[in-house]
Every structure is written in structure tokens, then in C-alpha cells.
PDB file of N, CA and C in Angstrom:
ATOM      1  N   UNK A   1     -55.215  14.219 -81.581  1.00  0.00           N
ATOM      2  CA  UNK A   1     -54.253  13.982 -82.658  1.00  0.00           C
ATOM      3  C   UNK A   1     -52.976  14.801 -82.442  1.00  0.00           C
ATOM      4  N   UNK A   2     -53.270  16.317 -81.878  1.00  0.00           N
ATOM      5  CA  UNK A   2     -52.006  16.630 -81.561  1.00  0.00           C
ATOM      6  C   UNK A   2     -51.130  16.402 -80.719  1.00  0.00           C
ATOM      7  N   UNK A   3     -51.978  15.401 -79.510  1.00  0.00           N
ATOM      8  CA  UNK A   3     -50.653  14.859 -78.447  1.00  0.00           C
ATOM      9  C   UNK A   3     -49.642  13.971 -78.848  1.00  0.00           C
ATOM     10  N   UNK A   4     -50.517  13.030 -79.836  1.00  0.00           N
ATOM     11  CA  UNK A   4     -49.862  12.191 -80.584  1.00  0.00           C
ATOM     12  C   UNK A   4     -48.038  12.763 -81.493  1.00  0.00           C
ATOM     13  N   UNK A   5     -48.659  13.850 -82.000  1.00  0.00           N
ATOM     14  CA  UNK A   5     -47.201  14.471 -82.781  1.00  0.00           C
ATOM     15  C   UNK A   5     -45.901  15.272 -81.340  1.00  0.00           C
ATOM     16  N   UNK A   6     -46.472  15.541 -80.646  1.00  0.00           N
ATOM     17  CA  UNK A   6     -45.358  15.599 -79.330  1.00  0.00           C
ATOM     18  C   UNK A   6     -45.143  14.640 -78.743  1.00  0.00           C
ATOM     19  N   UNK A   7     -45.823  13.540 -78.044  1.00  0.00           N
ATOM     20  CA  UNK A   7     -45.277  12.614 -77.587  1.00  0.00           C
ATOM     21  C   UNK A   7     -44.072  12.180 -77.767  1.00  0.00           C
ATOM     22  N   UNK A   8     -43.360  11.355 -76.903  1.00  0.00           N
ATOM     23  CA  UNK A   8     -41.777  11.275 -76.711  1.00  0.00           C
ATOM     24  C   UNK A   8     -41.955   9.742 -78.100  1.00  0.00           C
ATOM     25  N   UNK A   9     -42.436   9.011 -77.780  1.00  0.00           N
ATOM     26  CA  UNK A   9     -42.638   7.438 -78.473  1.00  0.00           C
ATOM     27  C   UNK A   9     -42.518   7.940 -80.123  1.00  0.00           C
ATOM     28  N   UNK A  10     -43.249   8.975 -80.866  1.00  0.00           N
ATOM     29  CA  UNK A  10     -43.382   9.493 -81.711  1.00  0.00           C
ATOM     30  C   UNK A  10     -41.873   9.810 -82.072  1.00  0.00           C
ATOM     31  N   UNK A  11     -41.677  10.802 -81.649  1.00  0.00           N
ATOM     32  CA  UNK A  11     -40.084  11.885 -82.255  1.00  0.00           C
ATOM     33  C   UNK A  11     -38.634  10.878 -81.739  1.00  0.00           C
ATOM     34  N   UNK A  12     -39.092   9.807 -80.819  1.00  0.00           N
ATOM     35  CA  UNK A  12     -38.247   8.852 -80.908  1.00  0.00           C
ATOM     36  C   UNK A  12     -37.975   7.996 -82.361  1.00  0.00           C
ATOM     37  N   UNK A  13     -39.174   7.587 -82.796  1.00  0.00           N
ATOM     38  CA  UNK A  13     -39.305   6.966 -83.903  1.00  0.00           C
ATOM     39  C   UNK A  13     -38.864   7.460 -85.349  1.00  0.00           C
ATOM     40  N   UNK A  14     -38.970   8.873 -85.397  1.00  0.00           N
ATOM     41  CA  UNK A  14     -39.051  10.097 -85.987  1.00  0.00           C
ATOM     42  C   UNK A  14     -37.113   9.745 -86.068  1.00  0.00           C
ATOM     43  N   UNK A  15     -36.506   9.931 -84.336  1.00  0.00           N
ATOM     44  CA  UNK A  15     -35.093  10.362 -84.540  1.00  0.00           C
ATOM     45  C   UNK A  15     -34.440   8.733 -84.889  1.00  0.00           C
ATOM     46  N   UNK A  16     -35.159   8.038 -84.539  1.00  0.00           N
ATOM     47  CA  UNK A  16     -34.263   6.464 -85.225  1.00  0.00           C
ATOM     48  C   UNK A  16     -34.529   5.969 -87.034  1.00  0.00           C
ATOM     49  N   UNK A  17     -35.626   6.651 -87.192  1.00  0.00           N
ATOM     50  CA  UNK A  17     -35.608   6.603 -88.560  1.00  0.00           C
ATOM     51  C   UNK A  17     -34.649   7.436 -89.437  1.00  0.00           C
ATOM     52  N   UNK A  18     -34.476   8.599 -88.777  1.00  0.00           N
ATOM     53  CA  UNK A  18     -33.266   9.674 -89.309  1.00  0.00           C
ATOM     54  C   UNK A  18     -32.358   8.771 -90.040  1.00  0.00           C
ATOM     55  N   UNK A  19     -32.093   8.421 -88.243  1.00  0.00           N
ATOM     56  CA  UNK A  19     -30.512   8.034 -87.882  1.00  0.00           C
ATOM     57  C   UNK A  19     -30.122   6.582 -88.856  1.00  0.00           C
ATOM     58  N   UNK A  20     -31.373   5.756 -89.176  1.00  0.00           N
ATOM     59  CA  UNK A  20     -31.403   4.697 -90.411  1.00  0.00           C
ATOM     60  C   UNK A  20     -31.235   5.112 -91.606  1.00  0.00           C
ATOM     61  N   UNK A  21     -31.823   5.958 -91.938  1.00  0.00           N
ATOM     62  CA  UNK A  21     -31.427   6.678 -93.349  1.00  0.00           C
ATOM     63  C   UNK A  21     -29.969   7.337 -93.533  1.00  0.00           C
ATOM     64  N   UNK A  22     -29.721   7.998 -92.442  1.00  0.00           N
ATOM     65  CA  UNK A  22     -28.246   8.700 -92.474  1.00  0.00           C
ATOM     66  C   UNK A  22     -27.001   7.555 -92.575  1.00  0.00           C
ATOM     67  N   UNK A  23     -27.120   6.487 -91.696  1.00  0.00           N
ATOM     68  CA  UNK A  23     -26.289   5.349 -91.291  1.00  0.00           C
ATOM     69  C   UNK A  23     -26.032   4.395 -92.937  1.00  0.00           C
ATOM     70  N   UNK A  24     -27.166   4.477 -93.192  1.00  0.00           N
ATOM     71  CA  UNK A  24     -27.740   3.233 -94.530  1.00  0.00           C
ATOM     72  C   UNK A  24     -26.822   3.966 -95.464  1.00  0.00           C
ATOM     73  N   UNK A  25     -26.336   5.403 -95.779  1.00  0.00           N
ATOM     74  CA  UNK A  25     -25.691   5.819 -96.956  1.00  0.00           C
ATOM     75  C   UNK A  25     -23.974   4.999 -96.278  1.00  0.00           C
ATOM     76  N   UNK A  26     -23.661   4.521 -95.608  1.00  0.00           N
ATOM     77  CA  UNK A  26     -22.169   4.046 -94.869  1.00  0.00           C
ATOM     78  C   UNK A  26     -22.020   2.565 -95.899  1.00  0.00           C
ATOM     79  N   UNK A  27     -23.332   1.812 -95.549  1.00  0.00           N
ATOM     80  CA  UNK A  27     -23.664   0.336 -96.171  1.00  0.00           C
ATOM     81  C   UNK A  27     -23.601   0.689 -97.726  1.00  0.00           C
ATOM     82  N   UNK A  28     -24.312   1.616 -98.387  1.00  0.00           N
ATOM     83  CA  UNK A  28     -24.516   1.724 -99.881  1.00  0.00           C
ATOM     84  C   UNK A  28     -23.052   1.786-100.388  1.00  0.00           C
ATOM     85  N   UNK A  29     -22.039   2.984-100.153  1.00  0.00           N
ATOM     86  CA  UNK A  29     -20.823   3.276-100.352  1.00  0.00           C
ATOM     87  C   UNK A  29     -19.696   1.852-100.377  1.00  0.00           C
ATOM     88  N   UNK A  30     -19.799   1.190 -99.026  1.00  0.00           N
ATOM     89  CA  UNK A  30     -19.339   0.277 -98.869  1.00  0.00           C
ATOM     90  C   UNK A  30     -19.489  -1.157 -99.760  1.00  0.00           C
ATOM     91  N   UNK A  31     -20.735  -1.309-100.173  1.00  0.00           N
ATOM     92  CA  UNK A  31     -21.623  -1.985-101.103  1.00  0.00           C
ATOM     93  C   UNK A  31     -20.912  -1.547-102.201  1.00  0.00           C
ATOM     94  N   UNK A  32     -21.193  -0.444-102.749  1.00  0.00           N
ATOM     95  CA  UNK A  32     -20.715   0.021-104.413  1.00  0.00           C
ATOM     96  C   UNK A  32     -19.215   0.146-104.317  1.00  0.00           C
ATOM     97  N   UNK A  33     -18.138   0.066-103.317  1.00  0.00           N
ATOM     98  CA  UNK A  33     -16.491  -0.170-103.374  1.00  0.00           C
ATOM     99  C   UNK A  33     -16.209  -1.847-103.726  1.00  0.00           C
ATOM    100  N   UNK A  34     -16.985  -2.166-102.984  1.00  0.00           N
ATOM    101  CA  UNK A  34     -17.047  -3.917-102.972  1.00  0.00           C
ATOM    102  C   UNK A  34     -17.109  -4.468-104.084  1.00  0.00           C
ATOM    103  N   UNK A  35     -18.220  -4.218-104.640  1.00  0.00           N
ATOM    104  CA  UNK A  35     -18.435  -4.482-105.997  1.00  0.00           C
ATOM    105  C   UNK A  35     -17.531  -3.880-106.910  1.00  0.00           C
ATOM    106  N   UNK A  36     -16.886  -2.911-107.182  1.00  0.00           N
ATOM    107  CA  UNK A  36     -16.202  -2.321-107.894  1.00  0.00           C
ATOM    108  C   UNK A  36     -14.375  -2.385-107.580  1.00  0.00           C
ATOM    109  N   UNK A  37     -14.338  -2.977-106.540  1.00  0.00           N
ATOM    110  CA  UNK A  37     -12.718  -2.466-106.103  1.00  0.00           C
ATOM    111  C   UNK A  37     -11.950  -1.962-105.917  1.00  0.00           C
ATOM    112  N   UNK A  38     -12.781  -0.395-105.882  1.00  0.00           N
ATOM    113  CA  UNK A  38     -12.052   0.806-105.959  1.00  0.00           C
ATOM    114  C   UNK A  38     -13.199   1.165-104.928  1.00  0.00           C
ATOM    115  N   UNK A  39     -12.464   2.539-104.425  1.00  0.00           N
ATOM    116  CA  UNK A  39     -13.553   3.569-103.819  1.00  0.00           C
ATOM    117  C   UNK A  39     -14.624   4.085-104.281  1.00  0.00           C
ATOM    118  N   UNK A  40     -15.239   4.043-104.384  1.00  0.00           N
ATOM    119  CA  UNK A  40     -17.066   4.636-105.020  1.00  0.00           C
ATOM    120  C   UNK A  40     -17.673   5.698-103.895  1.00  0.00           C
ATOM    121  N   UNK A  41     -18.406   6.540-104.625  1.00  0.00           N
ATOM    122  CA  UNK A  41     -19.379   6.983-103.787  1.00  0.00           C
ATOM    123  C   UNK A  41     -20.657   7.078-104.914  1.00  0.00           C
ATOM    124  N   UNK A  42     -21.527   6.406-104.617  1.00  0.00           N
ATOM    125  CA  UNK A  42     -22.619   6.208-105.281  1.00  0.00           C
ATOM    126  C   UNK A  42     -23.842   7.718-105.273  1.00  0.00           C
ATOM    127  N   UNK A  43     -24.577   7.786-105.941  1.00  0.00           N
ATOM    128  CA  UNK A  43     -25.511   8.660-106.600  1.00  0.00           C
ATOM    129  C   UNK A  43     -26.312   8.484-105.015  1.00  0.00           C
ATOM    130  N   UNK A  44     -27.144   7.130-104.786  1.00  0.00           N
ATOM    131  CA  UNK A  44     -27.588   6.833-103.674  1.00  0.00           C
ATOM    132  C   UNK A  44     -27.255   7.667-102.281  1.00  0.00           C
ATOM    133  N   UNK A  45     -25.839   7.666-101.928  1.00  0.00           N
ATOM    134  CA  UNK A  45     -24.818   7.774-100.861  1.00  0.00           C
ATOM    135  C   UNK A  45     -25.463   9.469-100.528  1.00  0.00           C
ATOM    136  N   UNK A  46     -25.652  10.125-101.925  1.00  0.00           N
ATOM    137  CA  UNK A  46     -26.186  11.378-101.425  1.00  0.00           C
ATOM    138  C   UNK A  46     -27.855  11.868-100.934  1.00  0.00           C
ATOM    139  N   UNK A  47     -28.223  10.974-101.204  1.00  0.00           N
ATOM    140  CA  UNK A  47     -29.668  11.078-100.860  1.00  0.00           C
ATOM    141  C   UNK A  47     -29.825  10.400-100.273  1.00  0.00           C
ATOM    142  N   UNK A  48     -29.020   9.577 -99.603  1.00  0.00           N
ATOM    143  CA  UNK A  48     -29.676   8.890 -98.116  1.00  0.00           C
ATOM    144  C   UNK A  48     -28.868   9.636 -97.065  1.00  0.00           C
ATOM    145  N   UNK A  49     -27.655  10.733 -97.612  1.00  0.00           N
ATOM    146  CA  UNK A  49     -27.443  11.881 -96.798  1.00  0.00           C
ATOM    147  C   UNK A  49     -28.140  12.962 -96.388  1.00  0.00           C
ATOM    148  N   UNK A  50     -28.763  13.532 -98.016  1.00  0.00           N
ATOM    149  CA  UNK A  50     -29.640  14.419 -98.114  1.00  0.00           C
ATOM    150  C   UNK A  50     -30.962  14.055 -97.195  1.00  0.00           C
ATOM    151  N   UNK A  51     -31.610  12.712 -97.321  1.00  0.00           N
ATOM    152  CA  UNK A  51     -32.746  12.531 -96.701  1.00  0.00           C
ATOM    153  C   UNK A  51     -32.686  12.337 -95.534  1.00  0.00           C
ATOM    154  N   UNK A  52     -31.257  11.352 -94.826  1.00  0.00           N
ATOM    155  CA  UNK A  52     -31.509  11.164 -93.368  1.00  0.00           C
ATOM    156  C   UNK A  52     -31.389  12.468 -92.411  1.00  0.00           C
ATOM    157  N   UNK A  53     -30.224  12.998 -93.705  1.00  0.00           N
ATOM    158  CA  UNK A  53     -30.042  14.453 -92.564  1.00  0.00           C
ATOM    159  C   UNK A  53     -31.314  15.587 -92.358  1.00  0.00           C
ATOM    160  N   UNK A  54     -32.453  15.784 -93.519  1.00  0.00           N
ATOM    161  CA  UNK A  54     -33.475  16.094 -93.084  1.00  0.00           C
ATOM    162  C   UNK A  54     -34.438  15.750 -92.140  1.00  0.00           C
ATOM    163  N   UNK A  55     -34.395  14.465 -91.959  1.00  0.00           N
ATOM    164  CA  UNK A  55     -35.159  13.923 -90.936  1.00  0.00           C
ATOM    165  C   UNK A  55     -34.417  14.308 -89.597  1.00  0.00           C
ATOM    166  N   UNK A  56     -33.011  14.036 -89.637  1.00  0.00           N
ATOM    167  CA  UNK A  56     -32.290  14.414 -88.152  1.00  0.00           C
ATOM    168  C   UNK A  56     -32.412  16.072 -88.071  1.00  0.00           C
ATOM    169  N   UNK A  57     -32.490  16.981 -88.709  1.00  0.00           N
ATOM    170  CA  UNK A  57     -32.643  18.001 -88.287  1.00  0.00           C
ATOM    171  C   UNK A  57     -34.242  18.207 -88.015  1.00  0.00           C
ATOM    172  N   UNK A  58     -34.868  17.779 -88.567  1.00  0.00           N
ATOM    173  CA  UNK A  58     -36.496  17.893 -87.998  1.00  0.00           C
ATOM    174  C   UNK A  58     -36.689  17.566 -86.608  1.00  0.00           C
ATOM    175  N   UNK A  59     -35.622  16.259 -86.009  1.00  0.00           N
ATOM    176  CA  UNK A  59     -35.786  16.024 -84.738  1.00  0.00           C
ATOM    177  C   UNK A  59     -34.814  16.630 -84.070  1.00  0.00           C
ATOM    178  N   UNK A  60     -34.157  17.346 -84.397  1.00  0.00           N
ATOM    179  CA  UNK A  60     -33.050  17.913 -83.708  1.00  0.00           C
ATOM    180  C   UNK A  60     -33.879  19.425 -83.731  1.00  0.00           C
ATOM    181  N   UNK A  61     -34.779  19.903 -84.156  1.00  0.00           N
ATOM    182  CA  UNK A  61     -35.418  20.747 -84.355  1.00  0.00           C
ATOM    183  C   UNK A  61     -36.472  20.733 -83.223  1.00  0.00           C
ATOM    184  N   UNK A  62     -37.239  19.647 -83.475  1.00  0.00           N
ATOM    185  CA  UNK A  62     -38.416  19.019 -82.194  1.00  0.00           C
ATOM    186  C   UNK A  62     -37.899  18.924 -80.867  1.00  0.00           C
ATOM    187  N   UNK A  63     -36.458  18.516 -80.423  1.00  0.00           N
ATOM    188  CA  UNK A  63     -35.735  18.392 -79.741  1.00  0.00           C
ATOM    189  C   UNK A  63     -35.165  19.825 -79.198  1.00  0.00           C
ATOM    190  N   UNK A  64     -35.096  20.832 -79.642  1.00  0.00           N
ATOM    191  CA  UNK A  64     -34.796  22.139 -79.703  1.00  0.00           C
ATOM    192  C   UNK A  64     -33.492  22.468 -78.821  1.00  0.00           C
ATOM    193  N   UNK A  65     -32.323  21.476 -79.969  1.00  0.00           N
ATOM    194  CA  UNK A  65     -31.202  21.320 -80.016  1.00  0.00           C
ATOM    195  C   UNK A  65     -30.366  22.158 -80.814  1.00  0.00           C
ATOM    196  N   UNK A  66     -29.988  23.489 -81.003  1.00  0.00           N
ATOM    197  CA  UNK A  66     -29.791  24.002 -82.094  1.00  0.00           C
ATOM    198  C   UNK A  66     -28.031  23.597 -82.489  1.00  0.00           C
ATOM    199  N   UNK A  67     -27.324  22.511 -81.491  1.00  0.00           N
ATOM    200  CA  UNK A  67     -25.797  22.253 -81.967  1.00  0.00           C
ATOM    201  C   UNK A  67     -26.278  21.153 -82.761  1.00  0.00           C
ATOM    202  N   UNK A  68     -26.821  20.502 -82.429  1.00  0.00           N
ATOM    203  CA  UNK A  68     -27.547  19.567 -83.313  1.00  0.00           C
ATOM    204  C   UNK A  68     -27.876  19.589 -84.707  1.00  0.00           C
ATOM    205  N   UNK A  69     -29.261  20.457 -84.506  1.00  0.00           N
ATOM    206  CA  UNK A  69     -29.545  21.204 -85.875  1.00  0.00           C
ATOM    207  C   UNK A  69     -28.952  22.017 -86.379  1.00  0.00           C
ATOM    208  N   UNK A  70     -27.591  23.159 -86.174  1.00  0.00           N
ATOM    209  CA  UNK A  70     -26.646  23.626 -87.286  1.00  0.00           C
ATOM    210  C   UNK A  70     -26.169  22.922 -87.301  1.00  0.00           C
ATOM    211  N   UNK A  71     -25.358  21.929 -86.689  1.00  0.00           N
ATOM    212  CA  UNK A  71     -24.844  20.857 -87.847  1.00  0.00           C
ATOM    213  C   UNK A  71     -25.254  20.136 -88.970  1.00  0.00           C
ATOM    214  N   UNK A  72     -26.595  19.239 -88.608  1.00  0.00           N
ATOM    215  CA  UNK A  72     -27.351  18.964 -89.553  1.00  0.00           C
ATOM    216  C   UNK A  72     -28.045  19.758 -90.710  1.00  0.00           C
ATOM    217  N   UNK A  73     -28.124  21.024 -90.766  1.00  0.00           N
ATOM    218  CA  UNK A  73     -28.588  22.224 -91.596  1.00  0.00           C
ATOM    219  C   UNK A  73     -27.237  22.472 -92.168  1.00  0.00           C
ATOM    220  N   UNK A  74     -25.976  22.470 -91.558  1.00  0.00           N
ATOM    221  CA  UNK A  74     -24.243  22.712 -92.638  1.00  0.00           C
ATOM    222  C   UNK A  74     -24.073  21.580 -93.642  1.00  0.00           C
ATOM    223  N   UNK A  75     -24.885  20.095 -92.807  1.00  0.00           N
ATOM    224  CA  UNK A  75     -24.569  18.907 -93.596  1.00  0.00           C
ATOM    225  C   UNK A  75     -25.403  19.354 -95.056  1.00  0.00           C
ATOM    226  N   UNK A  76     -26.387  19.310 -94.478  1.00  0.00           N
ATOM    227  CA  UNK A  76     -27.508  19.234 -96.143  1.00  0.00           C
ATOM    228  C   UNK A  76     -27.044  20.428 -96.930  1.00  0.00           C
ATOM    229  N   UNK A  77     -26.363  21.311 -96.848  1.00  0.00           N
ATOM    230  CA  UNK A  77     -25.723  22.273 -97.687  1.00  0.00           C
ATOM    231  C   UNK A  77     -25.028  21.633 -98.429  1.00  0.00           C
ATOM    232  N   UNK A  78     -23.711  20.618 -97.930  1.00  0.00           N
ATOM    233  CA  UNK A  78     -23.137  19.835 -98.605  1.00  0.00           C
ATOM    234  C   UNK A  78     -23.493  19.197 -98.999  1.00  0.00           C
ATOM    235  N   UNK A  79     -24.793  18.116 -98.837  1.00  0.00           N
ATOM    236  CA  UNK A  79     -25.172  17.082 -99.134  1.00  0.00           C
ATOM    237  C   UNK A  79     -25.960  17.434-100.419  1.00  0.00           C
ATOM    238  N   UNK A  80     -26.520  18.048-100.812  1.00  0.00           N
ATOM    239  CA  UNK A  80     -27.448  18.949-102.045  1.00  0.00           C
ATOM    240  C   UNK A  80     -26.774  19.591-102.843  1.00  0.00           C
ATOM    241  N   UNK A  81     -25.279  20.305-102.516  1.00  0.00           N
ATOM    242  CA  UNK A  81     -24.497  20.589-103.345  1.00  0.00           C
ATOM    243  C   UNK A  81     -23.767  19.365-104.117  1.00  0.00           C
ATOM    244  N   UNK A  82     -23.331  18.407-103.452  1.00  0.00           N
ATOM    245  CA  UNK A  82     -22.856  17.221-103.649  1.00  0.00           C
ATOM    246  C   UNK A  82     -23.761  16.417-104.494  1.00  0.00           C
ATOM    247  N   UNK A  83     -24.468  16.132-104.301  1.00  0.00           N
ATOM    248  CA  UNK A  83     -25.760  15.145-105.430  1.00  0.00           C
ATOM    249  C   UNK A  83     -25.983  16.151-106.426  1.00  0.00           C
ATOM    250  N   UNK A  84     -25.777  17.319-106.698  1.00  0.00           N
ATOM    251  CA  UNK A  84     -26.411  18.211-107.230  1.00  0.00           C
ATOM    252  C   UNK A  84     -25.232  17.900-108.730  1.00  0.00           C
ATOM    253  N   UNK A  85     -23.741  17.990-108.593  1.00  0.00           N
ATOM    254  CA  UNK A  85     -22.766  17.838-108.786  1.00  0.00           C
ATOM    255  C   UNK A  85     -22.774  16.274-109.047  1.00  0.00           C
ATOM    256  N   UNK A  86     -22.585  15.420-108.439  1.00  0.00           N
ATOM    257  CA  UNK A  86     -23.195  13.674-109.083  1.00  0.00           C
ATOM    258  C   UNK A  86     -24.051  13.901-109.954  1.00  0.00           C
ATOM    259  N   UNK A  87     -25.007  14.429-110.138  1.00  0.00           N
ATOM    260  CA  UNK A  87     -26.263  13.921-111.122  1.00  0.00           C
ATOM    261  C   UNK A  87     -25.458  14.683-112.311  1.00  0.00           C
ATOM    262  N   UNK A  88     -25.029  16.277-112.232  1.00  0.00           N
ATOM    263  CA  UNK A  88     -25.208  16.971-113.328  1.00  0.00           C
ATOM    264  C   UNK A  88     -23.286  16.353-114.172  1.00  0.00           C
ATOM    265  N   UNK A  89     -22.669  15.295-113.016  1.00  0.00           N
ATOM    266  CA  UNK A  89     -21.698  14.739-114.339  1.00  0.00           C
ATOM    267  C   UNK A  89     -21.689  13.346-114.478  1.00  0.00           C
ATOM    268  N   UNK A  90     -23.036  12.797-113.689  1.00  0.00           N
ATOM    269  CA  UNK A  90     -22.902  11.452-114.137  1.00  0.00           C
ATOM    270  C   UNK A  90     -22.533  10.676-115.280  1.00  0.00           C
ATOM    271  N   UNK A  91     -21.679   9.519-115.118  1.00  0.00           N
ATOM    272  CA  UNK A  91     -21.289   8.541-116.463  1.00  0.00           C
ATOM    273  C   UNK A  91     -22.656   7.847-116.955  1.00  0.00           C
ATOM    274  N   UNK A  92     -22.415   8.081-118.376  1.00  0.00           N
ATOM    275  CA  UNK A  92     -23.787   7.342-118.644  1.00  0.00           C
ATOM    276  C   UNK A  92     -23.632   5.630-118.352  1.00  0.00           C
ATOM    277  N   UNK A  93     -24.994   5.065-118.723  1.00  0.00           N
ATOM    278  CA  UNK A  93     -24.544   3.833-117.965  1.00  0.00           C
ATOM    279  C   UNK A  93     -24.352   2.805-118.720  1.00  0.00           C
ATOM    280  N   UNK A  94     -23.486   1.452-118.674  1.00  0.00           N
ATOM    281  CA  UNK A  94     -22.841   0.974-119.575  1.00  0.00           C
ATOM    282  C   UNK A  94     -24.370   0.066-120.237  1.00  0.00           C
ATOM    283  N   UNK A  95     -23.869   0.007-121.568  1.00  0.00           N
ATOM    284  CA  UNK A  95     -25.176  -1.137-121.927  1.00  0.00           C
ATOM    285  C   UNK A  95     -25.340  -2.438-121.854  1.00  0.00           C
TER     286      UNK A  95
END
């Protein structure tokens, strides 16, 4: 079971799933301007920051990349401060 969690096929899967979650907050943003006509950054936009960038530093971690992973470890600083800040002035929502 533990060759399984090093294997390359594994932390590949591991770093393209990141990189889907991180990418997918580009589509949401773009999605919620569209609809709206203005610039948006959606509630979403931060937690598919917050989440992809955890996953990319886990593999950037496994990878034992550390330009990699301080970047990704500076992102989620912002990214958690940022949602943190969305949630606590969100508009309530229309009825």
C-alpha cells in the first residue's frame, strides 16, 4: 500500500487534480462576470483557490520543490485571507 502513495502515476494524478481545481476558479469568475456584466469575483473563486492551491502544494511538497511550494504556501495566505474577508462582508442574497 505504501508503494502505491509514491508511485509517479499516483502524485501525477494528485498534481493534475490540483491544477483542475486551481484552473476551475478562472471558469467560475468568468461565469459570474458573464452573467452579471460587470467584474465579479465570486465566494466560489476563493475556495477553488484555497483548495487547488492546497493540493498543488502537497505535490509540490511530494515533488520536493520548495520554489514551487513557497509560492503555493504565499498563495493560500492570500487565498484564506481573501475568502475570509468575502464571507465576513457578504451581500445578503436577493429574494
Amino acid at each position: 500500500m505504501n508503494e502505491f502513495f509514491t508511485s509517479h502515476p499516483f502524485w501525477y494524478v494528485i498534481g493534475f487534480i490540483g491544477q483542475a481545481l486551481f484552473s476551475s476558479r478562472f471558469l467560475v469568475q468568468w461565469w459570474a462576470t458573464e452573467r452579471q456584466r460587470r467584474v465579479v469575483i465570486p465566494v466560489a473563486f476563493w475556495y477553488f483557490s484555497l483548495l487547488g492551491g492546497a493540493v498543488l502544494l502537497l505535490y509540490a511538497w511530494h515533488q520536493r520543490d520548495p520554489v514551487f511550494a513557497i509560492g503555493q504556501a504565499a498563495g493560500l495566505l492570500v487565498y484564506g485571507r481573501n475568502l475570509t474577508w468575502a464571507l465576513r462582508h457578504r451581500e445578503p442574497a436577493a429574494p
